[in-house]
C-alpha atoms as a PDB file:
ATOM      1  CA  UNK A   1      25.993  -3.806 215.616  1.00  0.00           C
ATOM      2  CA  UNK A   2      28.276  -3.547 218.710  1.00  0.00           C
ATOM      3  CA  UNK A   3      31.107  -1.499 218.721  1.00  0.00           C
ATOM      4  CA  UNK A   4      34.528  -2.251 220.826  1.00  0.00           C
ATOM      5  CA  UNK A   5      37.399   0.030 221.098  1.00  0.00           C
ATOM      6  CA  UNK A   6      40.432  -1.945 220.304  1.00  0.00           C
ATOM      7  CA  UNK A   7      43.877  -2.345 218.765  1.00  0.00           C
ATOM      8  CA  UNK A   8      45.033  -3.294 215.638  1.00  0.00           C
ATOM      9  CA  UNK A   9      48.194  -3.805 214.770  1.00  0.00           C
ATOM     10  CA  UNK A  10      50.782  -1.966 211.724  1.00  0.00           C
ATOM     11  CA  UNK A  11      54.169  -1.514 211.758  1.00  0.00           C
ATOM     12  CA  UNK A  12      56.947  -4.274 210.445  1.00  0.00           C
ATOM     13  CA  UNK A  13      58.035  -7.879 211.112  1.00  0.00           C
ATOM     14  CA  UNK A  14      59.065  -7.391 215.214  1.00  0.00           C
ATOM     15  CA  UNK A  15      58.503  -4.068 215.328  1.00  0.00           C
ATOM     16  CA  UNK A  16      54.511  -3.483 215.878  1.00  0.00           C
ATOM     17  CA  UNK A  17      52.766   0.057 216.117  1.00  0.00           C
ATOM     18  CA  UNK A  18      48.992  -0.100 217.002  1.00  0.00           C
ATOM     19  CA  UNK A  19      46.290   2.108 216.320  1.00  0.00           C
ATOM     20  CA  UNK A  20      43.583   2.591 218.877  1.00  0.00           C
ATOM     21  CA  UNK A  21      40.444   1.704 216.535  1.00  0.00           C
ATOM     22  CA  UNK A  22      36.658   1.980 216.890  1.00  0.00           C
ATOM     23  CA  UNK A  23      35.320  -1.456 215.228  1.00  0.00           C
ATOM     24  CA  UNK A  24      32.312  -3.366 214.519  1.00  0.00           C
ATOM     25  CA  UNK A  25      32.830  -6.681 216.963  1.00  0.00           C
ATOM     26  CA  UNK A  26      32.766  -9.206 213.919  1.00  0.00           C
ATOM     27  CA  UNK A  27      35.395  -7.714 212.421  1.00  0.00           C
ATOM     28  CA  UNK A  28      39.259  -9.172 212.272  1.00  0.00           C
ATOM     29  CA  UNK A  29      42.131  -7.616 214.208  1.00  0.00           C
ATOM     30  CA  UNK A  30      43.392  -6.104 211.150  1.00  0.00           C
ATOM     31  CA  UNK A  31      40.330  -5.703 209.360  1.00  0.00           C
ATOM     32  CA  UNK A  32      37.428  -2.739 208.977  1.00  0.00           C
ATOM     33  CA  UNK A  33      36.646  -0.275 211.675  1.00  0.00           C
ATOM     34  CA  UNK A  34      35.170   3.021 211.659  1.00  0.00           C
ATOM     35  CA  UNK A  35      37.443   5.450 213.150  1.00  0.00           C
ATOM     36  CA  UNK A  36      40.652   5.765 214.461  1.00  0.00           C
ATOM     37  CA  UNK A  37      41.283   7.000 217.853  1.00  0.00           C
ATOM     38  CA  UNK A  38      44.891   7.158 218.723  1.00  0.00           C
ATOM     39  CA  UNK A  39      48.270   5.264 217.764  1.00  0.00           C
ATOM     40  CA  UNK A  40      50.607   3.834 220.714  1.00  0.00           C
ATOM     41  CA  UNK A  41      53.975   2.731 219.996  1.00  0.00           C
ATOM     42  CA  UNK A  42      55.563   0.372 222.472  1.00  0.00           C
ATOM     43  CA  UNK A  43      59.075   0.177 221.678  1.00  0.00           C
ATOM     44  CA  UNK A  44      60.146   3.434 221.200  1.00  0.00           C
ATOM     45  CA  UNK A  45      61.485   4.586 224.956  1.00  0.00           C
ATOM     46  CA  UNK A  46      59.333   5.691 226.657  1.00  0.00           C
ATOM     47  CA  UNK A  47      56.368   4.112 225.159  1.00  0.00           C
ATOM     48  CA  UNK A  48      54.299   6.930 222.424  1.00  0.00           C
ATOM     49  CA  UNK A  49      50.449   7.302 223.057  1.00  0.00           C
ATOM     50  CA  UNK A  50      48.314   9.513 221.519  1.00  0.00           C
ATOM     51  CA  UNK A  51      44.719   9.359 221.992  1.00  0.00           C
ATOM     52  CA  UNK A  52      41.664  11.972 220.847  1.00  0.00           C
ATOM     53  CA  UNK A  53      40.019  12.161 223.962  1.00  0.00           C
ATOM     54  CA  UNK A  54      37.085  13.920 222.370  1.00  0.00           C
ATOM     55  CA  UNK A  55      36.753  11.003 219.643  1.00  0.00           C
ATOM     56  CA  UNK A  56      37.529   8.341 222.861  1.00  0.00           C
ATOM     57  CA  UNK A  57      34.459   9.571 224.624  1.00  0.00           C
ATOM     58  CA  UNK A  58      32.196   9.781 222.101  1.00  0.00           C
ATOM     59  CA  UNK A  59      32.490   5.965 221.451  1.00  0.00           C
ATOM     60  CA  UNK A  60      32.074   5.404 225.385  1.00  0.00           C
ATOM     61  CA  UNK A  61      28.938   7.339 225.482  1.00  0.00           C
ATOM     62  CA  UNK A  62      27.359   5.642 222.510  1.00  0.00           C
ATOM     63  CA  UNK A  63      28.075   2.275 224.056  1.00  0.00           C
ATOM     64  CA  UNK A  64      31.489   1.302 222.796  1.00  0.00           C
ATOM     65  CA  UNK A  65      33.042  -1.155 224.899  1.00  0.00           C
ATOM     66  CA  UNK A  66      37.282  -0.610 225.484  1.00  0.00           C
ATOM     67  CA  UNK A  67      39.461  -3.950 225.630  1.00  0.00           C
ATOM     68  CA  UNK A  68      41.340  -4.415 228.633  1.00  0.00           C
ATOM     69  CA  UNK A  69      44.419  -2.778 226.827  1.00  0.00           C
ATOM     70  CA  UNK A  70      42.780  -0.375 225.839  1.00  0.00           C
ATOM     71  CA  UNK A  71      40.697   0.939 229.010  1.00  0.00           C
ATOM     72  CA  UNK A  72      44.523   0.933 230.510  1.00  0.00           C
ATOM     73  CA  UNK A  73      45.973   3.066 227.874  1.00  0.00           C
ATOM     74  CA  UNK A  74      42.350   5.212 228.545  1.00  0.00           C
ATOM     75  CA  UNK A  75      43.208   5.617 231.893  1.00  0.00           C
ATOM     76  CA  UNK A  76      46.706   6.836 231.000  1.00  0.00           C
ATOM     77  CA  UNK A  77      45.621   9.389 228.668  1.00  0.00           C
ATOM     78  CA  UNK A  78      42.808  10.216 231.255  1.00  0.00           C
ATOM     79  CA  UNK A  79      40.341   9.409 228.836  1.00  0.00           C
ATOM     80  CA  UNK A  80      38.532   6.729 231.432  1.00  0.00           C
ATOM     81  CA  UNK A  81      38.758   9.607 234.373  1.00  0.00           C
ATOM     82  CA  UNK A  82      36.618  12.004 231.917  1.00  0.00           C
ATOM     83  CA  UNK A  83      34.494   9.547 230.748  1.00  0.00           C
ATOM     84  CA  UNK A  84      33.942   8.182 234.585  1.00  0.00           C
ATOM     85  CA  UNK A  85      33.212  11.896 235.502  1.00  0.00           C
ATOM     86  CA  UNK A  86      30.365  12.380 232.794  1.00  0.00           C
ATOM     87  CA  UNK A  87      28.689   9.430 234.276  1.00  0.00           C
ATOM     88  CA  UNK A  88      26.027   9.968 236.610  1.00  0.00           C
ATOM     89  CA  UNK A  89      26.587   8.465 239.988  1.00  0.00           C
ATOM     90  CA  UNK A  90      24.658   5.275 240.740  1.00  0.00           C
ATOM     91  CA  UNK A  91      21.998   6.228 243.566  1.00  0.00           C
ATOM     92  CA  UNK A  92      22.212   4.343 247.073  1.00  0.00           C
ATOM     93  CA  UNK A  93      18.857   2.234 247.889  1.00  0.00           C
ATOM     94  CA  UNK A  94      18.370   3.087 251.623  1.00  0.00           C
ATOM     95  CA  UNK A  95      18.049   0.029 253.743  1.00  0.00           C
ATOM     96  CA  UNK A  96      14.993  -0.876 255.669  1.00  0.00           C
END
């Protein structure tokens, strides 16, 4: 089972919310997922987010992979900056 970070929508007719979801790939938009991670609300001004960093990167070190939106909204919580930091740095290959 793969897991993807993404968002699914709530909210009324022209005025969506989204939750920031942890979800099994072959599930729909709306459909199953396993936890939630934060909400983000577009419209109100300026736009709401609210993420659980500590739930965030516990999905991106067991493999979950963000959507595009997502790894934005990541990097504005600075979700993606802590997660980046626990990684360990790729080792240069010396030339010869």
């Amino acid at each position: 089972m793969s897991v993807k970070l993404r968002l699914t929508r709530v909210g009324k007719t022209k005025q969506p919310h989204y939750r920031i979801v942890a979800a099994d790939t072959r599930s729909a938009r709306d459909g199953r997922f396993l936890e939630i991670v934060g909400n983000y609300h577009p419209q109100s001004e300026p736009s709401a987010l609210t993420v659980d960093n500590a739930k965030a990167l516990k999905w991106l070190k067991q493999g979950a992979l963000p959507s595009e939106r997502v790894k934005k909204l990541f990097e504005i919580s600075g979700a993606w900056a802590e997660f980046m930091a626990t990684k360990p740095a790729k080792s240069a290959k010396t030339a010869k």
